[in-house]
Protein backbone atom coordinates (compact mmCIF):
# COMPACT_ATOMS: atom_id res chain seq x y z
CA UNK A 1 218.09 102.68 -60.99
CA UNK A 2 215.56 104.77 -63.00
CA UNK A 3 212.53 106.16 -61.71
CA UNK A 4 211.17 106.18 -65.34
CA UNK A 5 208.31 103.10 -64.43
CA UNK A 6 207.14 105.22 -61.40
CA UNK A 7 203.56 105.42 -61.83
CA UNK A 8 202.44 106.48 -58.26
CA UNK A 9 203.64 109.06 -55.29
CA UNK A 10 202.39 108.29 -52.01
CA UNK A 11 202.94 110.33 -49.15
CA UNK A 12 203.86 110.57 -45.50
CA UNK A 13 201.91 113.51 -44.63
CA UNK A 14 202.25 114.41 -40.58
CA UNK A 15 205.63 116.59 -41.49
CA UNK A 16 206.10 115.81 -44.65
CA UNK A 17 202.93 117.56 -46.08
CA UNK A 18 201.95 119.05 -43.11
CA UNK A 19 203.60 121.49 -40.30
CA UNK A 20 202.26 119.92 -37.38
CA UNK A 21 204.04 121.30 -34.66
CA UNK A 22 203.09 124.84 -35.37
CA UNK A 23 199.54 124.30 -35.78
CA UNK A 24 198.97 122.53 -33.20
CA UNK A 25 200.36 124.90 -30.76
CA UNK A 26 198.80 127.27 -32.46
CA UNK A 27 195.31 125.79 -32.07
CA UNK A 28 195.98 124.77 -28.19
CA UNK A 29 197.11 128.85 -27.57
CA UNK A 30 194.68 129.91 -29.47
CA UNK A 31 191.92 127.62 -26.93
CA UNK A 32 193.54 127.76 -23.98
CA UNK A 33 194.90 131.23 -23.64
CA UNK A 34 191.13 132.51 -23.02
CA UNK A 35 191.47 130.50 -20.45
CA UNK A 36 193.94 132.00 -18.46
CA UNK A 37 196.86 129.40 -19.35
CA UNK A 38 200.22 130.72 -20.51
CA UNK A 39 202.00 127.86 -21.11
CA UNK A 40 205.30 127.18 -23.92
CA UNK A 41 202.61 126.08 -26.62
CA UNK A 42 205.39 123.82 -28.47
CA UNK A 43 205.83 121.90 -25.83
CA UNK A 44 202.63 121.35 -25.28
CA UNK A 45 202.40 120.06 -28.96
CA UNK A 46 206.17 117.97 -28.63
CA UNK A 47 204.50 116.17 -25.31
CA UNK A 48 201.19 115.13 -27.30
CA UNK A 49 203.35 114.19 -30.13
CA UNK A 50 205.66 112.42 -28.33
CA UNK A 51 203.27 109.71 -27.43
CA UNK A 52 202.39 108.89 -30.81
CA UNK A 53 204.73 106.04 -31.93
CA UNK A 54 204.22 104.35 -28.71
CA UNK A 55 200.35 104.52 -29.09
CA UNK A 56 200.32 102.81 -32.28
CA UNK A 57 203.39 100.42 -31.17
CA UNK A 58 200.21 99.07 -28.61
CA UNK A 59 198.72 98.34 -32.44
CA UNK A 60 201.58 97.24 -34.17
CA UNK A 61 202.62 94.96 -31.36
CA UNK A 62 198.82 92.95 -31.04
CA UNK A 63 198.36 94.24 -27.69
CA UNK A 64 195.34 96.10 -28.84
CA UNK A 65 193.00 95.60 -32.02
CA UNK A 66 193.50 97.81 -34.47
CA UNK A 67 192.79 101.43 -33.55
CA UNK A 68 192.19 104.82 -35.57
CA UNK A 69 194.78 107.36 -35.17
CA UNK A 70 191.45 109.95 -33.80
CA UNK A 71 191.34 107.32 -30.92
CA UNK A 72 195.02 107.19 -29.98
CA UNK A 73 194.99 111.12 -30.18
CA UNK A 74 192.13 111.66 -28.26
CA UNK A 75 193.75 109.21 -25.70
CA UNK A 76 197.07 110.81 -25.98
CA UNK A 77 195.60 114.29 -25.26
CA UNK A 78 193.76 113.10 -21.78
CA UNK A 79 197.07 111.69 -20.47
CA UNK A 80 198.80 115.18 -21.07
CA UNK A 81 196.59 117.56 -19.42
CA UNK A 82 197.44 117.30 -15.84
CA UNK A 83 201.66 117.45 -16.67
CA UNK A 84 200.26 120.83 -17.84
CA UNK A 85 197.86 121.67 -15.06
CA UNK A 86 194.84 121.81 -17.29
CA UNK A 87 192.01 120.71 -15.64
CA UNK A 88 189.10 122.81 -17.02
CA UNK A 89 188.55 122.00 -20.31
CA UNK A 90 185.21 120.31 -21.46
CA UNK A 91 184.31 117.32 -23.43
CA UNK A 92 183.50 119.66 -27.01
CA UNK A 93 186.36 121.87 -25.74
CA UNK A 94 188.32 118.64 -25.90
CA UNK A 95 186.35 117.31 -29.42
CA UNK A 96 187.63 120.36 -31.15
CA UNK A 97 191.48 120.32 -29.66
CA UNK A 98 191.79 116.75 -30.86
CA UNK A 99 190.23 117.68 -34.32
CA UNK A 100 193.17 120.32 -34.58
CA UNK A 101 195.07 117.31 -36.35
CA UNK A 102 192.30 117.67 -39.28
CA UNK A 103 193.31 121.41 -39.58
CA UNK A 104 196.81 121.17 -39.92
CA UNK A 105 198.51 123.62 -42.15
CA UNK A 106 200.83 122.88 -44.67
CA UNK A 107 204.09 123.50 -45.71
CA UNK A 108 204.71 126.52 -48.42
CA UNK A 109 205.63 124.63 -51.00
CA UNK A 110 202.82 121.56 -50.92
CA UNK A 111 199.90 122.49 -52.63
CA UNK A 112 201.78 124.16 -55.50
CA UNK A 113 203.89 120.82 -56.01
CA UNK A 114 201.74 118.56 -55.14
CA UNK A 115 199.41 119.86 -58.12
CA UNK A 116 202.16 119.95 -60.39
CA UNK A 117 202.81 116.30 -59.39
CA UNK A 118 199.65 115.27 -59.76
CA UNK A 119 199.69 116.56 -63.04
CA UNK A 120 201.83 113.04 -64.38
CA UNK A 121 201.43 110.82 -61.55
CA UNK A 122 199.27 109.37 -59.04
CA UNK A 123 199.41 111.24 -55.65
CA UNK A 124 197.74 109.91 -52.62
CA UNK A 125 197.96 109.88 -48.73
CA UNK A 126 200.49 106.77 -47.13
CA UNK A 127 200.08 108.32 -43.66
CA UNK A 128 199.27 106.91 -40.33
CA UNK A 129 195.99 109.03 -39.86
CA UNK A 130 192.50 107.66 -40.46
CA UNK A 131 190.72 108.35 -43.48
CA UNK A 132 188.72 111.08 -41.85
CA UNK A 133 191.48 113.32 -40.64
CA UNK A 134 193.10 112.94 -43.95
CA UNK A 135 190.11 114.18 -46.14
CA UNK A 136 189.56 117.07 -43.62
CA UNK A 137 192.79 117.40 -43.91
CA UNK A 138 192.95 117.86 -47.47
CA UNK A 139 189.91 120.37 -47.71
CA UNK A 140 191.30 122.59 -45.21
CA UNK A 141 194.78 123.01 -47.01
CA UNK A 142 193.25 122.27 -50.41
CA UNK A 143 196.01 119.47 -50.72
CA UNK A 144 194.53 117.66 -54.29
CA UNK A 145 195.35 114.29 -54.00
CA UNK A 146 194.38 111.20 -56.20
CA UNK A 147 192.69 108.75 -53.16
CA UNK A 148 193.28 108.58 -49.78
CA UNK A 149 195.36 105.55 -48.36
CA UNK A 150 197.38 104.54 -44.72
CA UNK A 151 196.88 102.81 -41.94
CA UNK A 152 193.13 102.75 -41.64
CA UNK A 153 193.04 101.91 -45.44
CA UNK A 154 195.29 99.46 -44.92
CA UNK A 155 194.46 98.15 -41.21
CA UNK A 156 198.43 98.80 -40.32
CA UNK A 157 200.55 101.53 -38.71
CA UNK A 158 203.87 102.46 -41.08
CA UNK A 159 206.33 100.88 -40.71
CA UNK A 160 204.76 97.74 -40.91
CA UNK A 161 205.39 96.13 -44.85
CA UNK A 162 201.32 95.30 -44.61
CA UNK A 163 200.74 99.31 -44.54
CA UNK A 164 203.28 99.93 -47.83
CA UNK A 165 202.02 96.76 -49.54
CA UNK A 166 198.69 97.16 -49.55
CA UNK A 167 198.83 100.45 -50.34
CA UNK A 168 200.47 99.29 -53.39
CA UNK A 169 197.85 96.36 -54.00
CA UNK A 170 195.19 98.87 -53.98
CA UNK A 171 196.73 101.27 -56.62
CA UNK A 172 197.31 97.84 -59.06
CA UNK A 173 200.78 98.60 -59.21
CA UNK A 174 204.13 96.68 -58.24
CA UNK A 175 205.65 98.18 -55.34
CA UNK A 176 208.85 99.38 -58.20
CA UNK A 177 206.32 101.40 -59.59
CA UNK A 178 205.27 103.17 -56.37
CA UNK A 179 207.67 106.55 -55.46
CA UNK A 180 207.52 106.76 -51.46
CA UNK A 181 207.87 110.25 -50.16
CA UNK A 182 209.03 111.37 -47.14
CA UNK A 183 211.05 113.36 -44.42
CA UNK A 184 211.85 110.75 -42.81
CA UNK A 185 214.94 108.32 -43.41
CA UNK A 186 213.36 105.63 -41.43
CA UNK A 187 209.72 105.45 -43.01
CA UNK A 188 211.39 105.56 -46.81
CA UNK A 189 214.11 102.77 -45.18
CA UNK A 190 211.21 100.57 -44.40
CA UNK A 191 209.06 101.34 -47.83
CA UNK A 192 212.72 100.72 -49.73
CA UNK A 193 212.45 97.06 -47.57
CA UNK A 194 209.69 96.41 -49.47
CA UNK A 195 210.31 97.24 -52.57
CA UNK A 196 209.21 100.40 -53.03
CA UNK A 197 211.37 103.48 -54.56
CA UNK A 198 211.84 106.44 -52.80
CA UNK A 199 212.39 110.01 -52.31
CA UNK A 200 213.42 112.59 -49.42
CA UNK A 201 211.81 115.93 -48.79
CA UNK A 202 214.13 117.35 -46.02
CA UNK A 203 211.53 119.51 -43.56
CA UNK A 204 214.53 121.00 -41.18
CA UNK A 205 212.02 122.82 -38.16
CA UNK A 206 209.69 119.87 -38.34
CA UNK A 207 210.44 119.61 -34.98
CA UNK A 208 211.89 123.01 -34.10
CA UNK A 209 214.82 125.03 -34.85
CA UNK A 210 217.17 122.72 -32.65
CA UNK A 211 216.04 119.74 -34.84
CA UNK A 212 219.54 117.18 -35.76
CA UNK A 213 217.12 114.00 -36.90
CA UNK A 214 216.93 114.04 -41.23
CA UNK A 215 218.39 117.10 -42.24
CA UNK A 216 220.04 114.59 -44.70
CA UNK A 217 218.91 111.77 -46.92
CA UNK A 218 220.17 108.30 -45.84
CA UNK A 219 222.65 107.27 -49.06
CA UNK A 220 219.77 104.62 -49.76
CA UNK A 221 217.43 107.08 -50.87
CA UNK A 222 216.70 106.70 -54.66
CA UNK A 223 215.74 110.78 -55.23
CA UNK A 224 215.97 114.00 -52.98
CA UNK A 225 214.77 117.39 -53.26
CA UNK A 226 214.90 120.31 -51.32
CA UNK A 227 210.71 120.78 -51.69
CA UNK A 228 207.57 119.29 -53.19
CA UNK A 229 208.20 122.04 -56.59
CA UNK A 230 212.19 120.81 -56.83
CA UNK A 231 210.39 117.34 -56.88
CA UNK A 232 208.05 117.68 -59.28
CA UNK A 233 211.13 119.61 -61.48
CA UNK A 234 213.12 116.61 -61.39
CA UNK A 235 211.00 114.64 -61.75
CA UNK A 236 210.22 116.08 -65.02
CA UNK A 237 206.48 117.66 -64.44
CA UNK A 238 205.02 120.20 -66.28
């Protein structure tokens, strides 16, 4: 199918747009090193990470009203501490670790394609942070996007349809003319569900050098590129 009615790119961003991992470890060494801790800093930000999708599953599933991703993070950090024997850390000490997800850098290639993007189509957010972290976000890595939408926007954690719908809904556009992007075969799998076209951004040490999850689009995908630029390129930008 052709991509020529796309009107709209919306983004996963935590990977996608953003290197997580490193700066988070980055920001947690860069804290609690001072300190006296010498811990492996990547694991510290693969534990905290790895209780994300069950934090919003307690969301997804009605077990808890709906909750901003600050909340769950904030949450998520508390529970890790003791497995790393952290113990003295205070409540603005902890404020300004949890904020690190609002000062996330990006990948080498986003801004630069991203703008170029922008320059023919609507760009915005379709992540699972709240509207807060994403516009912090953005001024910290000078991403330029159109709006800001996602769960929080949207009142649903990806990959619920509600969260890729709506997001649609509020750009006035059928989900056909909506581009999902994404390094993740299992977010675009669930946009595609809904209607929505989309496109693979392969991000190989999202998760570390030993990484073996979406090195490859799934054979669903409707577009993939190597980077945000190769995008825009074949996507026909100027």
């Amino acid at each position: 199918m052709s991509l020529n009615n796309v009107k709209a790119l919306i983004f996963d961003v935590f990977g996608t747009v953003v290197d997580w991992r490193n700066s988070i470890a980055n920001e947690a060494a860069g804290m609690l090193k001072p300190k006296g801790y010498d811990l492996d800093w990547h694991a510290f930000a693969d534990a905290w990470r790895q209780r994300y999708q069950p934090a919003m599953e307690e969301v997804r599933s009605g077990k808890r009203p709906f909750t901003k991703l600050d909340v769950l993070h904030r949450e998520n950090l508390e529970a890790i501490l003791p497995d790393f024997g952290i113990s003295d850390i205070s409540i603005s000490e902890l404020d300004h670790l949890n904020r690190a997800w609002h000062r996330l850098s990006p990948w080498p290639d986003a801004k630069v394609g991203l703008t170029r993007l922008k320059g023919k189509f609507i760009i915005a957010t379709q992540s699972n942070g709240n509207v807060a972290l994403m516009v912090n976000m953005a001024k910290n890595a000078g991403l330029p996007w159109d709006t800001i939408l996602g769960a929080e926007v949207c009142q649903a954690y990806k990959p619920m349809p509600e969260s890729y719908l709506r997001a649609c809904d509020l750009l006035g556009l059928a989900p056909s003319e909506v581009l999902m992007t994404a390094a993740h075969n299992d977010d675009l799998k669930a946009a595609a569900r809904c209607g929505l076209r989309t496109a693979f951004i392969p991000r190989p040490t999202e998760h570390g050098a030993n990484q073996t999850k979406d090195l490859e689009p799934d054979p669903s995908i409707d577009i993939s590129a190597n980077s945000f630029i190769d995008l825009a390129e074949k996507l026909g930008c100027p």
